[in-house]
C-alpha atoms as a PDB file:
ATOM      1  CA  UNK A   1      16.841 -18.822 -84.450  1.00  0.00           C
ATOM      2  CA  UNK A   2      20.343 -18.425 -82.944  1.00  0.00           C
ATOM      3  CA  UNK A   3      18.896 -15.501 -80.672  1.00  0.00           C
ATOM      4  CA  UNK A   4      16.201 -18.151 -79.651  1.00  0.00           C
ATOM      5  CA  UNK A   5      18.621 -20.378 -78.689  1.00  0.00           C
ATOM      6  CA  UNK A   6      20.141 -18.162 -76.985  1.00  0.00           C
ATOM      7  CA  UNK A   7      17.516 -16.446 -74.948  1.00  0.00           C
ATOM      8  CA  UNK A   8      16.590 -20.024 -74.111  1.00  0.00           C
ATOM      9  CA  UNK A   9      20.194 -20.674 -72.751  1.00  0.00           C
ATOM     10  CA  UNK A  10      19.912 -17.584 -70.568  1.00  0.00           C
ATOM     11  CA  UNK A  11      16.637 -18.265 -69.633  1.00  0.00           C
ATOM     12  CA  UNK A  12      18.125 -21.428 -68.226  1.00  0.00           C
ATOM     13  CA  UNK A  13      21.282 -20.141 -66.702  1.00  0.00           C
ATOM     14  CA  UNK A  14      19.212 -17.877 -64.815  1.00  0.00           C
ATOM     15  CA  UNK A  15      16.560 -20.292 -63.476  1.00  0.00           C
ATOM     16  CA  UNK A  16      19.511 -22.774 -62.292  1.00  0.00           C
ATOM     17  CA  UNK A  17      21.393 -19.967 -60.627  1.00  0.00           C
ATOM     18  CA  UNK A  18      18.462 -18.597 -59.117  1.00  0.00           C
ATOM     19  CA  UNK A  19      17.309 -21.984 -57.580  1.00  0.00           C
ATOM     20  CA  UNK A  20      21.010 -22.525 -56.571  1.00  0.00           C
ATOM     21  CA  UNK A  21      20.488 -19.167 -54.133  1.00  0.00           C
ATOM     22  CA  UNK A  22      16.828 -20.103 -53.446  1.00  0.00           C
ATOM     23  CA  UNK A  23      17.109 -23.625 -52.371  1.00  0.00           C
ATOM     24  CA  UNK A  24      19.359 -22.529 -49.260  1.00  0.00           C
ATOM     25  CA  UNK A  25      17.250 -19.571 -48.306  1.00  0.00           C
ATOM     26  CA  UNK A  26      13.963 -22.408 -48.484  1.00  0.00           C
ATOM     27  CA  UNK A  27      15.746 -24.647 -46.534  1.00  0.00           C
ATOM     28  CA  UNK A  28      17.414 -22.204 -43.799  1.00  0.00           C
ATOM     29  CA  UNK A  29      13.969 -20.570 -43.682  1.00  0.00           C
ATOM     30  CA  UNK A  30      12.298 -24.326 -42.943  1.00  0.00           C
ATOM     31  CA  UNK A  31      14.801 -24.594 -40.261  1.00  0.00           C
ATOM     32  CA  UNK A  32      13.546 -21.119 -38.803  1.00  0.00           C
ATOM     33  CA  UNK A  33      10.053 -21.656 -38.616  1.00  0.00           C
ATOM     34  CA  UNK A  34      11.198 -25.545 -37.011  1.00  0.00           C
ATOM     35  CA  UNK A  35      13.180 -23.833 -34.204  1.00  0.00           C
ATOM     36  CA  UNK A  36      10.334 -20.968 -33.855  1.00  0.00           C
ATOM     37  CA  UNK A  37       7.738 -23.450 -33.256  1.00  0.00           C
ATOM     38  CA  UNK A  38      10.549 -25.531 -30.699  1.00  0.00           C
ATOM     39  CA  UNK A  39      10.432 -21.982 -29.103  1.00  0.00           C
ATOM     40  CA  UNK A  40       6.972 -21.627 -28.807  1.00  0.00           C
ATOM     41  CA  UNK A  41       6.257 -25.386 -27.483  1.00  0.00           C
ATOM     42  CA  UNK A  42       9.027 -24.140 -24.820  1.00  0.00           C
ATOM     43  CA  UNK A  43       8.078 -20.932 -23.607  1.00  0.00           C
ATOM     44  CA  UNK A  44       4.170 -22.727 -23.442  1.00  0.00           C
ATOM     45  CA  UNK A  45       6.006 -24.664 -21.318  1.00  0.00           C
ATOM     46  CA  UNK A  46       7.866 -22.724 -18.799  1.00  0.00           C
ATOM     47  CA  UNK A  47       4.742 -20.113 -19.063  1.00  0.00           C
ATOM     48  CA  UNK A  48       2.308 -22.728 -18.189  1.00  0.00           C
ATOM     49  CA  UNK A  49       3.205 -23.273 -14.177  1.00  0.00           C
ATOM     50  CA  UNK A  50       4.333 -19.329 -13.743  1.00  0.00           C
ATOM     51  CA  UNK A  51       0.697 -18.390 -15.136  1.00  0.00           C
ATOM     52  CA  UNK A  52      -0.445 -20.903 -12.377  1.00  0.00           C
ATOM     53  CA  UNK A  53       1.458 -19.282  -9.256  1.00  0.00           C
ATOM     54  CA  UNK A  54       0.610 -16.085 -10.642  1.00  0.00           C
ATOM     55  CA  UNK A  55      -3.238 -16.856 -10.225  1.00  0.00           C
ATOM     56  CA  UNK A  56      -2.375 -18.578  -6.885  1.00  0.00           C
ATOM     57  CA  UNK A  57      -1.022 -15.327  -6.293  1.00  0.00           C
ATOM     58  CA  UNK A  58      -3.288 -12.945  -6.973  1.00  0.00           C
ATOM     59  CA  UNK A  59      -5.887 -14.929  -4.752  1.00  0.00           C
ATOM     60  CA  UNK A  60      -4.132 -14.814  -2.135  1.00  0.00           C
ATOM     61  CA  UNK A  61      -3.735 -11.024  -2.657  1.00  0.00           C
ATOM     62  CA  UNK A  62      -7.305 -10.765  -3.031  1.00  0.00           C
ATOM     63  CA  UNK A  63      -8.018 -12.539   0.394  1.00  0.00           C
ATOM     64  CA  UNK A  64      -5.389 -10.235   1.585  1.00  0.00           C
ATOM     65  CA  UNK A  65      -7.143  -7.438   0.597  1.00  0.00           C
ATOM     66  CA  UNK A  66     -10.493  -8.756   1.966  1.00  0.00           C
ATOM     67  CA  UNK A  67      -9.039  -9.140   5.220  1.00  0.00           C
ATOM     68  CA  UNK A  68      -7.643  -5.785   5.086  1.00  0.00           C
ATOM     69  CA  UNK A  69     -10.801  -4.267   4.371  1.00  0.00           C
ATOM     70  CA  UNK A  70     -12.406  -6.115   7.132  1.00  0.00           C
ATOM     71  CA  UNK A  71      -9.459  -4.637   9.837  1.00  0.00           C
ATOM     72  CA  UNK A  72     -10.348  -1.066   8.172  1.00  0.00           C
ATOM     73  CA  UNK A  73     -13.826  -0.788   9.753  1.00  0.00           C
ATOM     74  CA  UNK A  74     -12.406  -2.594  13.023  1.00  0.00           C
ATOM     75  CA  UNK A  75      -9.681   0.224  13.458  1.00  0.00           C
ATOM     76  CA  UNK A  76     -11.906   2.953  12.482  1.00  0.00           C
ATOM     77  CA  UNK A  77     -14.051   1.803  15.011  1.00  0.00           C
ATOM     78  CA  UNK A  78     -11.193   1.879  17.981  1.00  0.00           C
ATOM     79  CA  UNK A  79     -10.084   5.500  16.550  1.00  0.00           C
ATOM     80  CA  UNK A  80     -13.702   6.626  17.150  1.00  0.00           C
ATOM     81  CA  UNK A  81     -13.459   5.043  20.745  1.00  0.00           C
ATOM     82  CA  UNK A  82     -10.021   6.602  21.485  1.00  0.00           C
ATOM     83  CA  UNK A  83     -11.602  10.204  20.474  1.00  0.00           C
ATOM     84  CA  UNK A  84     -14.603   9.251  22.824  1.00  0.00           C
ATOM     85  CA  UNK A  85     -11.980   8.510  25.493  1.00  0.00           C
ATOM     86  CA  UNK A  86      -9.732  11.777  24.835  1.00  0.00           C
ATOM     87  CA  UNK A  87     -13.308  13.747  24.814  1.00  0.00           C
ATOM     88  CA  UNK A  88     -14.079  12.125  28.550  1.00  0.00           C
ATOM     89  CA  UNK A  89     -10.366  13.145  29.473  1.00  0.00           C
ATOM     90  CA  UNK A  90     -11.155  16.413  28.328  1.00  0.00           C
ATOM     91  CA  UNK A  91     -14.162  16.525  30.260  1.00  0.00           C
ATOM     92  CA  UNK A  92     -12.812  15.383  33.387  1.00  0.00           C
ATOM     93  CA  UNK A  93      -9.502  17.497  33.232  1.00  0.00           C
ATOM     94  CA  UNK A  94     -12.190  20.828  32.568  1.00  0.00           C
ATOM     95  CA  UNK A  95     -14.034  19.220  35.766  1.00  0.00           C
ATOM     96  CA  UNK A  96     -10.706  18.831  38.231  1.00  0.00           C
ATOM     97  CA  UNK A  97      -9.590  22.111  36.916  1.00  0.00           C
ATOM     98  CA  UNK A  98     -12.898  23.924  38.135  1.00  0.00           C
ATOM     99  CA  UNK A  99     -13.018  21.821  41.563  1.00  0.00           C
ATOM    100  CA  UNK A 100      -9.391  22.556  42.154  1.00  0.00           C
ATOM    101  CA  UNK A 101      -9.560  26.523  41.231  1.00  0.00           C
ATOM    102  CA  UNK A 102     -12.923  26.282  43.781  1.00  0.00           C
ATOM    103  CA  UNK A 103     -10.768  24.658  46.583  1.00  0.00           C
ATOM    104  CA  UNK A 104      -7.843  27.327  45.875  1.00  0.00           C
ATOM    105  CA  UNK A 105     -10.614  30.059  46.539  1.00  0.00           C
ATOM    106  CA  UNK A 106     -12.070  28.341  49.415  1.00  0.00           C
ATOM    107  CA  UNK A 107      -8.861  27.483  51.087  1.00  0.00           C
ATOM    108  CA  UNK A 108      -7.955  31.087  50.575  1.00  0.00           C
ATOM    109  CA  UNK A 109     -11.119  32.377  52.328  1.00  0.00           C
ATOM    110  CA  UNK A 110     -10.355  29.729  55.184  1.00  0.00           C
ATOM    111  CA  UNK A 111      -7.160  30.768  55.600  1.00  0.00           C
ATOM    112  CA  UNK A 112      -8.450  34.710  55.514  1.00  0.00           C
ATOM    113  CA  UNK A 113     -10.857  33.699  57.935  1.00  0.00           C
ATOM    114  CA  UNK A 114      -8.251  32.119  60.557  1.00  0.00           C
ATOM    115  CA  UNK A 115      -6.292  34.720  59.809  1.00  0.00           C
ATOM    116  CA  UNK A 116      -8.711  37.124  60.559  1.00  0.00           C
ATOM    117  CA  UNK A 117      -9.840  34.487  64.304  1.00  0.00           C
ATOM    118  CA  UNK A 118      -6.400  35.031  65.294  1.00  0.00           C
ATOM    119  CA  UNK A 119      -6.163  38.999  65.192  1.00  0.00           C
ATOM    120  CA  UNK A 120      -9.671  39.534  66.414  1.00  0.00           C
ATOM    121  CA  UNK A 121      -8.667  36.745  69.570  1.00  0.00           C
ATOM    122  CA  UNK A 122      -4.918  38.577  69.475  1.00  0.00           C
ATOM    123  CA  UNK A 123      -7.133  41.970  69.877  1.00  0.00           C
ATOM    124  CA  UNK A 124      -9.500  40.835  72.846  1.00  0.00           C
ATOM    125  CA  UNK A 125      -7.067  39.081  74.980  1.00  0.00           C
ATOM    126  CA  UNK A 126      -5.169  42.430  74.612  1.00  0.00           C
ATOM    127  CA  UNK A 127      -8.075  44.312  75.672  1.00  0.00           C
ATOM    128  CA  UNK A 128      -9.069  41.826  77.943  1.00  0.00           C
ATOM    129  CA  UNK A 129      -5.656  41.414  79.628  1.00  0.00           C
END
């Protein structure tokens, strides 16, 4: 019986030094998951009107980006018509550059044939004088 009674005043010791540690660690752990939820209700909170202006934010990205898109076909558009332009240019330089090589020859052949006038008169007045 004595190791009974003994065992039994282990078994006792034990239990009241093992709720001595585990009453602290229950209560420090009730305080956790208090501040944890204060943390939560919080950051709901303060997330709440920042999720807000982001989606305010991201519309008005996405009307952005519809306008952008709209602007796309409008400047392709006015690139096609300045390469329509720089084609005419092309065009017309090509054009002045043939008239102007055709007056060059043509004003040479006028001036040959003055050129020529004058000897031919510079001839017969010698002859004829």
């Amino acid at each position: 019986m004595v190791v009974v009674s003994i065992a039994a005043v282990v078994i006792a010791v034990s239990v009241v030094i093992l709720v001595a540690f585990v009453v602290p660690t229950i209560v420090e752990v009730r305080r956790t998951a208090r501040a944890v939820q204060e943390l939560v209700r919080h950051a709901d909170e303060e997330l709440k009107p920042v999720l807000r202006d982001l989606g305010a934010a991201a519309a008005d990205l996405r009307t952005v980006a519809d306008v952008a898109a709209e602007r796309v076909d409008d400047l392709r558009e006015m690139m096609s018509a300045i390469g329509d332009t720089g084609r005419g240019l092309r065009t017309i330089s090509h054009v002045v550059g043939s008239v102007a090589a055709g007056l060059a020859r043509s004003s040479m052949w006028i001036t040959g044939a003055k050129v020529a006038c004058s000897i031919i008169k510079e001839r017969f007045s010698k002859k004829g004088g």
